[in-house]
Protein backbone atom coordinates (compact mmCIF):
# COMPACT_ATOMS: atom_id res chain seq x y z
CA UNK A 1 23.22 -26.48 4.76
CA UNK A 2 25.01 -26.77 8.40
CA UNK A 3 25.82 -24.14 10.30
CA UNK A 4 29.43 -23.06 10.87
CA UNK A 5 31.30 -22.91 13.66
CA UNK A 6 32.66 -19.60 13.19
CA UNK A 7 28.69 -18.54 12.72
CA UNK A 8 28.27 -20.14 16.24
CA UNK A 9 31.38 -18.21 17.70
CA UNK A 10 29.93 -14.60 16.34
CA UNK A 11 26.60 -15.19 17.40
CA UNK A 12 28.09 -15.68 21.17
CA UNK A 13 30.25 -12.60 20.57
CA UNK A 14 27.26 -10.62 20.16
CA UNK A 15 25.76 -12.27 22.57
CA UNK A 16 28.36 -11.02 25.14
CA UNK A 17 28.52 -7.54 23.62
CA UNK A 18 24.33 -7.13 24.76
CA UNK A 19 25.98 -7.57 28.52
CA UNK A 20 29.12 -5.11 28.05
CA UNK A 21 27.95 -2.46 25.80
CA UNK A 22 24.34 -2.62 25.70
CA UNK A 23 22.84 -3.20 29.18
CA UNK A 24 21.79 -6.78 29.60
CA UNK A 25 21.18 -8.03 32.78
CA UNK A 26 19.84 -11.68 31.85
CA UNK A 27 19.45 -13.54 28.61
CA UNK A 28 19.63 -16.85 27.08
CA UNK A 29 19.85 -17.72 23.36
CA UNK A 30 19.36 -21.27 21.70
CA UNK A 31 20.23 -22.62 18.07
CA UNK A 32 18.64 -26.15 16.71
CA UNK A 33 19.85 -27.17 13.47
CA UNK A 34 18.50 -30.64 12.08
CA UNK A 35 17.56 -31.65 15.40
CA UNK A 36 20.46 -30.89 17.71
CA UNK A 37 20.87 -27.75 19.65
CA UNK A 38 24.30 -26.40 18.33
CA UNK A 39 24.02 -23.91 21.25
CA UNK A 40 22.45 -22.95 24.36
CA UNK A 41 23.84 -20.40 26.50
CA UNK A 42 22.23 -18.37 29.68
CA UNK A 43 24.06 -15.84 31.72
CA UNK A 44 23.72 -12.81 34.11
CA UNK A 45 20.70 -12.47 36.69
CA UNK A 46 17.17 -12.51 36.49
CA UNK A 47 17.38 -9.65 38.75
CA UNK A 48 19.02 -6.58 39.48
CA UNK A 49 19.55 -7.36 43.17
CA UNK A 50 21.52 -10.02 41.66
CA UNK A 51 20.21 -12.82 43.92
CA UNK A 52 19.79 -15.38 41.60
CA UNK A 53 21.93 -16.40 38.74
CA UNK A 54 20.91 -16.72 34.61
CA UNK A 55 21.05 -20.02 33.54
CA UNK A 56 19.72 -21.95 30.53
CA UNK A 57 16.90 -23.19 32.74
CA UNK A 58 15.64 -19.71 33.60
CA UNK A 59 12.11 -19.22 32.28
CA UNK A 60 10.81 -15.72 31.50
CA UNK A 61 7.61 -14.24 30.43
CA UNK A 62 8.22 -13.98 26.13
CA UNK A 63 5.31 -11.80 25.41
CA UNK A 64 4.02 -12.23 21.95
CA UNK A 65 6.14 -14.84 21.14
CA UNK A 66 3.41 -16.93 22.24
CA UNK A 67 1.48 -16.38 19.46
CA UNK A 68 2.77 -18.51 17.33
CA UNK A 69 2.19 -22.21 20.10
CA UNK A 70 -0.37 -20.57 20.26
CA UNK A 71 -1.57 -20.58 16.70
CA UNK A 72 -0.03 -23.86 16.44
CA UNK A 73 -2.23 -25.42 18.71
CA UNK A 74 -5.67 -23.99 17.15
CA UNK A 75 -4.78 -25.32 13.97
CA UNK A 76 -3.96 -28.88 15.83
CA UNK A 77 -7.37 -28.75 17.19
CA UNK A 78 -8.65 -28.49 14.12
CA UNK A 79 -7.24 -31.14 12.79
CA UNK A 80 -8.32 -33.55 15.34
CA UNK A 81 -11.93 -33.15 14.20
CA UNK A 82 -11.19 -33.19 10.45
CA UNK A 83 -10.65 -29.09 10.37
CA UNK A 84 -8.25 -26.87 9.14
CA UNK A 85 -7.39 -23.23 8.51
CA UNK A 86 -10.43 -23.06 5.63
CA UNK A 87 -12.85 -23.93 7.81
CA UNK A 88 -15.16 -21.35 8.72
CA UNK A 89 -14.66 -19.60 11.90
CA UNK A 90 -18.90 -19.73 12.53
CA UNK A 91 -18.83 -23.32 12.00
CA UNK A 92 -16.97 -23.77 15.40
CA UNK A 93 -18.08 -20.34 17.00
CA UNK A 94 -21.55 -19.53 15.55
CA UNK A 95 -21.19 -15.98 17.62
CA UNK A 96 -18.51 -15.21 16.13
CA UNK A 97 -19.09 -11.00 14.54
CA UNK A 98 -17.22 -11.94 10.80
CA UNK A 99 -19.79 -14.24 8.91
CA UNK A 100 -17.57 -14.98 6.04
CA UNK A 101 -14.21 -15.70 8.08
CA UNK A 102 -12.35 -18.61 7.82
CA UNK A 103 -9.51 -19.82 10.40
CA UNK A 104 -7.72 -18.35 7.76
CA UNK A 105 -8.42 -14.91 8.07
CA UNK A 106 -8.57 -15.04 12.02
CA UNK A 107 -4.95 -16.51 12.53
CA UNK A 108 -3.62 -13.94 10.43
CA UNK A 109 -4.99 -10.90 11.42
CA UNK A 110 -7.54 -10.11 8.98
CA UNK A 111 -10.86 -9.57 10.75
CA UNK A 112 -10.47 -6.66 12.00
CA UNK A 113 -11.57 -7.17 15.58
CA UNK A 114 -8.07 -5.61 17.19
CA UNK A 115 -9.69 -3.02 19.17
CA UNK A 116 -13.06 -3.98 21.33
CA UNK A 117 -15.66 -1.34 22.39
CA UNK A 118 -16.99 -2.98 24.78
CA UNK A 119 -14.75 -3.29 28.21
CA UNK A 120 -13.24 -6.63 29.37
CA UNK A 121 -10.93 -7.71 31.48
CA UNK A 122 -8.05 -9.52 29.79
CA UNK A 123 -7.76 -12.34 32.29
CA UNK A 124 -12.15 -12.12 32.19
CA UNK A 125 -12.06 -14.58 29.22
CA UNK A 126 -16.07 -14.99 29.08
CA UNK A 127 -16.34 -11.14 29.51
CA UNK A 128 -13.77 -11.09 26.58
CA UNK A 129 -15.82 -13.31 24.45
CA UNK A 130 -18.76 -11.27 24.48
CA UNK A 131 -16.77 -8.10 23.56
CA UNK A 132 -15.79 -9.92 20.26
CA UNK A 133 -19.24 -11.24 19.61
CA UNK A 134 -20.75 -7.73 19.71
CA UNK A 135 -17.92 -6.23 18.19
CA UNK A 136 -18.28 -4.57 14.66
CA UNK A 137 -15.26 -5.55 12.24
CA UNK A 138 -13.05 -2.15 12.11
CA UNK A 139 -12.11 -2.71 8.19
CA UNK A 140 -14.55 -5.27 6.03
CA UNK A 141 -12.87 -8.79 5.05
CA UNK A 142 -10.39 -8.64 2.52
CA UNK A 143 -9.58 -4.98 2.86
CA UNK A 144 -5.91 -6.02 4.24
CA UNK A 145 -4.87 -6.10 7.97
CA UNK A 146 -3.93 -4.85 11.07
CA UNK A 147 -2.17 -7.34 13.79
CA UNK A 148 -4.30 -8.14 16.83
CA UNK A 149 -2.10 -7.63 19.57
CA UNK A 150 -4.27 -8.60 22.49
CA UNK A 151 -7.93 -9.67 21.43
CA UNK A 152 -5.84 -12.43 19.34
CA UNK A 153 -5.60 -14.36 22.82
CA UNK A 154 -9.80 -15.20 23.48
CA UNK A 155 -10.06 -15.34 19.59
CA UNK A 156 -8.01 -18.69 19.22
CA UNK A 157 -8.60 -19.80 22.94
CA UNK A 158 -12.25 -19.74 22.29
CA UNK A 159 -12.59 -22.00 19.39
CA UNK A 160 -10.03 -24.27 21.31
CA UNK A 161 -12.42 -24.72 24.03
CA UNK A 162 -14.98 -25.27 21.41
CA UNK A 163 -13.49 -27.75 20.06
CA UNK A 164 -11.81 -29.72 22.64
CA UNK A 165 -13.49 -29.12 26.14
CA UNK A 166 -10.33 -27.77 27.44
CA UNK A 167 -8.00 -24.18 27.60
CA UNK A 168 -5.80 -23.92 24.80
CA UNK A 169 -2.63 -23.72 27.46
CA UNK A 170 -4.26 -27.10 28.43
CA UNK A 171 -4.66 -28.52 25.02
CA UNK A 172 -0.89 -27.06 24.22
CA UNK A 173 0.70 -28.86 27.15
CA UNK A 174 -1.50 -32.32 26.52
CA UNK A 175 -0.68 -32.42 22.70
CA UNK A 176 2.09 -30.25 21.77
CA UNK A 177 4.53 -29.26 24.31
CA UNK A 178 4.26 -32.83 26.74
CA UNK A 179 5.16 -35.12 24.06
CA UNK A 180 8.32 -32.44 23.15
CA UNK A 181 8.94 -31.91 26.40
CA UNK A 182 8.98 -28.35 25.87
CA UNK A 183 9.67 -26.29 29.24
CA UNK A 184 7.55 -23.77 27.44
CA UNK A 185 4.09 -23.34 29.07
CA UNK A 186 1.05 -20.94 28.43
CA UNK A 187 -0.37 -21.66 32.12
CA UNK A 188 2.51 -22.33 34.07
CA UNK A 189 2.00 -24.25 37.61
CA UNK A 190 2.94 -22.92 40.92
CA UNK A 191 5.63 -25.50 40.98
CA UNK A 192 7.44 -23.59 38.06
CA UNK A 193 7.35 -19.96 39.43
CA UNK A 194 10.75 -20.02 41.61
CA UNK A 195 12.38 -20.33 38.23
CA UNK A 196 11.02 -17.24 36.44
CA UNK A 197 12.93 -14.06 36.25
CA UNK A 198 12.21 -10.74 36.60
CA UNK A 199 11.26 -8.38 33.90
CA UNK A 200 12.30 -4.49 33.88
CA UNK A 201 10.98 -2.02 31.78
CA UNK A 202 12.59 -0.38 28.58
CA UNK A 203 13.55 3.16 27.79
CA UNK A 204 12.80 4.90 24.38
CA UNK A 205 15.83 5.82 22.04
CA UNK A 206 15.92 8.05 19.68
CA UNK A 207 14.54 5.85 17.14
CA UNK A 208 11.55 4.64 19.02
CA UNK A 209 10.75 8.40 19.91
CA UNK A 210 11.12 8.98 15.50
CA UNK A 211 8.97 5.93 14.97
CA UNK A 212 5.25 6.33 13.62
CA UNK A 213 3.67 3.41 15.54
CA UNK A 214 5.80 4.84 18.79
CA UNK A 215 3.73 8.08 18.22
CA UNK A 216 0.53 6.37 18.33
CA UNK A 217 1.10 3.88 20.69
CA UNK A 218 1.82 7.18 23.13
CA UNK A 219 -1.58 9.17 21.84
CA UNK A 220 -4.87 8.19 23.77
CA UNK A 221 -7.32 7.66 21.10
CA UNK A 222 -5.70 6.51 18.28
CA UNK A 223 -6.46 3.15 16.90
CA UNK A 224 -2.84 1.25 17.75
CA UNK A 225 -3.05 2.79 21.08
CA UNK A 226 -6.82 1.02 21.87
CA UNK A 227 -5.56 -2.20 19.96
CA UNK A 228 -2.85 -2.41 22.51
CA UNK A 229 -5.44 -1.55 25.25
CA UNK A 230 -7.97 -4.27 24.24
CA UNK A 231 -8.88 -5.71 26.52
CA UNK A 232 -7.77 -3.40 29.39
CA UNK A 233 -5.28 -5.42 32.12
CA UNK A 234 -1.68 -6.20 32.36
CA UNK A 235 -0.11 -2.96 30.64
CA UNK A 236 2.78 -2.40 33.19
CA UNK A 237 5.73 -4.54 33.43
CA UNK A 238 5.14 -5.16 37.07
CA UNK A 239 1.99 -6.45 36.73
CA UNK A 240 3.68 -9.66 34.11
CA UNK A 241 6.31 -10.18 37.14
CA UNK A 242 2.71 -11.64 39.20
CA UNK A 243 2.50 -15.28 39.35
CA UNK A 244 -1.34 -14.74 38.38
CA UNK A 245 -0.14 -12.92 34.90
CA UNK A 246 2.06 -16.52 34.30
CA UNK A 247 -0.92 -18.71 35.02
CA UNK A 248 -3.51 -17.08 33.38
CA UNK A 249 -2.72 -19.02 30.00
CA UNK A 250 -3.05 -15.91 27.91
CA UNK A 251 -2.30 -17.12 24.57
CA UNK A 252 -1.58 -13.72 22.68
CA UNK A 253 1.04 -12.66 25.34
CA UNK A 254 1.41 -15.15 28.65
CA UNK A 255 3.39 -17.58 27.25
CA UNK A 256 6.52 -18.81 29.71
CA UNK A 257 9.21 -20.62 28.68
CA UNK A 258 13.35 -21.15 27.90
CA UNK A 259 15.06 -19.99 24.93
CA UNK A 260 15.87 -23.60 24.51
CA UNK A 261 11.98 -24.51 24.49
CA UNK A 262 10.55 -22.12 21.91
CA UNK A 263 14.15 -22.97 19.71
CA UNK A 264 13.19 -26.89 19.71
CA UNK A 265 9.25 -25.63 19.23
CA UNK A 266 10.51 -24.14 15.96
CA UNK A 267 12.25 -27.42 15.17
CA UNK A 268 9.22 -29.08 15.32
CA UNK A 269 7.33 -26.31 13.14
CA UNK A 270 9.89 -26.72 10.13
CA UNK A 271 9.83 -30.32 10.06
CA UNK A 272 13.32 -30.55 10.99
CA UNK A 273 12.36 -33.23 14.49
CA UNK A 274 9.38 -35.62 14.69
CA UNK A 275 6.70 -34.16 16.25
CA UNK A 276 2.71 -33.59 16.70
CA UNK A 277 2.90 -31.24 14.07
CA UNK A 278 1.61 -32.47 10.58
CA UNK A 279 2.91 -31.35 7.27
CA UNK A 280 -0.55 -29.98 6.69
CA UNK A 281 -0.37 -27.83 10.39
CA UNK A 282 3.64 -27.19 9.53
CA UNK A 283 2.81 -25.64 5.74
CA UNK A 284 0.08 -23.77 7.27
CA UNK A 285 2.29 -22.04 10.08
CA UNK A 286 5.20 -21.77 7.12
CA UNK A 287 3.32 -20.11 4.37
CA UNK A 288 2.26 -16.33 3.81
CA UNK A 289 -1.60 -15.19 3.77
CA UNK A 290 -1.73 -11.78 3.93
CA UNK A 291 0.88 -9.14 3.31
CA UNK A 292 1.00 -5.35 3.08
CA UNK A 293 0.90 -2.37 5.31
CA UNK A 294 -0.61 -3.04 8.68
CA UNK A 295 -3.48 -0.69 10.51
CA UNK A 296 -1.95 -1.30 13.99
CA UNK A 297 1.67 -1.76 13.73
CA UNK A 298 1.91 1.27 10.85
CA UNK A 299 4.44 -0.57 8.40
CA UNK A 300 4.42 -3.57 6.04
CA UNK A 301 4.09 -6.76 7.59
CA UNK A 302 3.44 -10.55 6.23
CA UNK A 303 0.88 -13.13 8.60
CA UNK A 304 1.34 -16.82 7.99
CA UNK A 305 -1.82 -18.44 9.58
CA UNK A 306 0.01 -17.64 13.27
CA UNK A 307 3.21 -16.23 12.30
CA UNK A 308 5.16 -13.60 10.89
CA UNK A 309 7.51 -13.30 7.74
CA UNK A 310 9.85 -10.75 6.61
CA UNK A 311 8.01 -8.12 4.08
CA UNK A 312 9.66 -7.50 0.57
CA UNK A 313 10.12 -4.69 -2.02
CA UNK A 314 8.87 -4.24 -5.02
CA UNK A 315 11.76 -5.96 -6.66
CA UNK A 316 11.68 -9.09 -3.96
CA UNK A 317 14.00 -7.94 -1.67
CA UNK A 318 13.82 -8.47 1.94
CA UNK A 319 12.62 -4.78 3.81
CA UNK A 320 13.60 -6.30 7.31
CA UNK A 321 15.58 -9.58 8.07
CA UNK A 322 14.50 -10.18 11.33
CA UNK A 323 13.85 -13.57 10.30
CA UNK A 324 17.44 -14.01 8.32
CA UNK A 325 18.22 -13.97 4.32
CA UNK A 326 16.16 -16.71 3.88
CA UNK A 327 12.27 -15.76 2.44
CA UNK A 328 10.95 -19.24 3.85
CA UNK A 329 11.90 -18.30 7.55
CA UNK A 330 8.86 -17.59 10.07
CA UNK A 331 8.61 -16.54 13.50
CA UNK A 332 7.22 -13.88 15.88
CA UNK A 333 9.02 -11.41 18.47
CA UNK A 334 7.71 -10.79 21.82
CA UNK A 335 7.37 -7.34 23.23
CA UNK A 336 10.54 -6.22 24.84
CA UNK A 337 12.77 -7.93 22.61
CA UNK A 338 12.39 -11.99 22.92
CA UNK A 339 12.09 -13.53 19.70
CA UNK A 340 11.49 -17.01 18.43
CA UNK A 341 11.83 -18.21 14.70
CA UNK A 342 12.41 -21.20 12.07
CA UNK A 343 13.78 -21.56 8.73
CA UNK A 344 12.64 -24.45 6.57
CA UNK A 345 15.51 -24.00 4.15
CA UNK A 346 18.64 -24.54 6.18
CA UNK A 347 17.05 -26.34 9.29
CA UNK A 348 17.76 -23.47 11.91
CA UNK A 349 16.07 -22.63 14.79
CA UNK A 350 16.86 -19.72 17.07
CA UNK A 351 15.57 -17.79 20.66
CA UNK A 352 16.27 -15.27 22.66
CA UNK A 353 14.70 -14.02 26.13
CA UNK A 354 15.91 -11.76 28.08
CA UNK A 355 14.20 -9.77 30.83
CA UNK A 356 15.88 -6.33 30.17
CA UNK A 357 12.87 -4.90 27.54
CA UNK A 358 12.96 -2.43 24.85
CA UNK A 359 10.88 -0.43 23.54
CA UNK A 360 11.02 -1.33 20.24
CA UNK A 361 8.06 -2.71 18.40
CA UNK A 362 9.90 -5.18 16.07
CA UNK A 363 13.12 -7.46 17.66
CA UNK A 364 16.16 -4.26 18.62
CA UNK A 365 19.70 -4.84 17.73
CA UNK A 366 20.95 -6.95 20.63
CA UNK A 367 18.65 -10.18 18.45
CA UNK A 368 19.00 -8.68 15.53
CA UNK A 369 22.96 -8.65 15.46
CA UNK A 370 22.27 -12.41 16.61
CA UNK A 371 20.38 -13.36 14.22
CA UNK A 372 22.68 -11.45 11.48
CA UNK A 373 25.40 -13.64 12.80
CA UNK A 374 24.23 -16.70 12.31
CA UNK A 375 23.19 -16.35 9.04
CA UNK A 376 26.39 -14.86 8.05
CA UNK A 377 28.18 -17.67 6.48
CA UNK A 378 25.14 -19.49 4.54
């Protein structure tokens, strides 16, 4: 199923409207389909000083849209010592506070470990460790789910480093993102940071002030405020515009990269280019594990084993389509806005980045109306 022309032109209508009507100050969006990009397009500043131009090479912090290289690139470990997602976690990380958890479970937000007790740095990764091991599980295995904002980072690094003697940003560039040649990085070198922009803060509308998670994301106590608070570091927007926050390798939420990069990375995860990525890894990023409604984010979510799906009614209807119309598509936003995702039934990739944030837990209209358009004629 190509994708039209027309579905091309709307998409960059939209595209322009985020910089007239709706405060943009620098973006870029991407679309793969079957192994071309169909478009790439960058424009305004990755500042407000103005002092450097937007282009398609312009890199950007993307937030949580790392999770899903991220995920990708446990799971490839894995497989290069005969591993995979039903493996138990303990027979990699015999620490590890879940005895009966499998990979499984852990990539997709089931064990319960989102808020830590004990206090760690986030860029501390040993200190981080430790906090897991000694953590008790908030909810007992196979009692549904709650997404793991920020302890998701150390608890896919670690068995990386288990498993392969190296960081997972390490393992990610040597085995994923080299051969791709994806200018996507989770550790980016010094050599890289002239070409990242900056990022500026959100402000809450009307319906992130209405929104249930917003409410307890702004309460001290509650449980999605400590899951976004675990572990402590890197809360304010100024502190992601340090070069130390981009070359941490902080797989839950330091991820660096082009629209252009995480588009093609999405090729690669639906099969639609040759890649590292085997049909085993591919169907275990592409297919749903858990669904229901979610402790932390306080709505109905579905986890692949890395990745996100759109949730459905009762009578198999899509709830959101962040993702598009089509129930095989997979991705994960990035808080702020940026947004990465695949579809294994047409053959479509799409990103955005941007470094004017929203509030917003889940992708806000500006990649929404994108993604809307260029879905619109299939």
């Amino acid at each position: 199923m190509a994708v039209c022309a027309s579905s091309l032109g709307r998409v960059l209508e939209v595209f322009e409207r985020n910089f007239r009507d709706r405060g943009e100050l620098g973006a870029s969006i991407s679309v793969w389909w079957d192994g071309m990009e169909l478009l790439s397009c960058g424009h305004g500043w990755c500042e407000r000083e103005q002092q450097r131009p937007w282009t398609t090479a312009t890199m950007v912090p993307v937030y949580s849209a790392t999770k899903v290289p991220a995920a990708a690139t446990l799971l490839k470990a894995l497989e290069s010592r005969g591993l995979n997602e039903e493996t138990p976690v303990r027979e990699v990380w015999p620490r590890f506070p879940v005895a009966e958890a499998r990979f499984r479970h852990l990539l997709s937000h089931q064990c319960g470990l989102a808020v830590l007790d004990q206090r760690a740095g986030v860029m501390e990764h040993a200190a981080v460790v430790a906090a897991i091991e000694a953590q008790a599980a908030a909810w007992p295995l196979g009692d549904g789910h709650g997404y793991h904002p920020r302890t998701f980072g150390a608890l896919v690094d670690e068995p990386v480093r288990r498993l392969t003697g190296m960081t997972l940003g390490g393992y990610w560039r040597e085995t994923i993102a080299g051969p791709l040649k994806l200018d996507f990085w989770i550790g980016l070198p010094e050599t890289e940071w002239p070409r990242v922009a900056r990022l500026y803060p959100g402000k809450a509308g009307k319906d992130d002030l209405a929104d249930a998670f917003y409410k307890q994301i702004t309460t001290s106590g509650t449980f999605t405020r400590r899951a976004f608070s675990s572990p402590r570091g890197l809360h304010a927007i100024h502190e992601m515009n340090e070069p130390a926050a981009w070359a941490a390798g902080l797989p839950a939420l330091g991820g660096v990269g082009t629209a252009s990069a995480l588009a093609k990375f999405y090729q690669a995860a639906i099969g639609a280019i040759e890649s590292p990525l085997s049909p085993h890894l591919r169907a275990a990023l592409a297919q749903p594990v858990i669904s229901g409604f979610d402790r932390v984010l306080l709505r109905p979510t579905v986890f692949t084993c890395g990745a996100q799906m759109d949730p459905l009614d009762e009578s198999g209807g899509k709830i959101r389509r962040i993702y598009g119309p089509s129930k095989r598509a997979f991705g994960h936003p990035g808080a702020g806005g940026s947004h990465g995702m695949g579809d294994p039934a047409s053959g479509v990739s799409f990103a955005y980045v941007m470094n004017q944030m929203n509030l917003s837990v889940m992708p806000g209209e500006k990649c929404v109306d994108m993604v809307d358009a260029l879905f619109s004629e299939m």
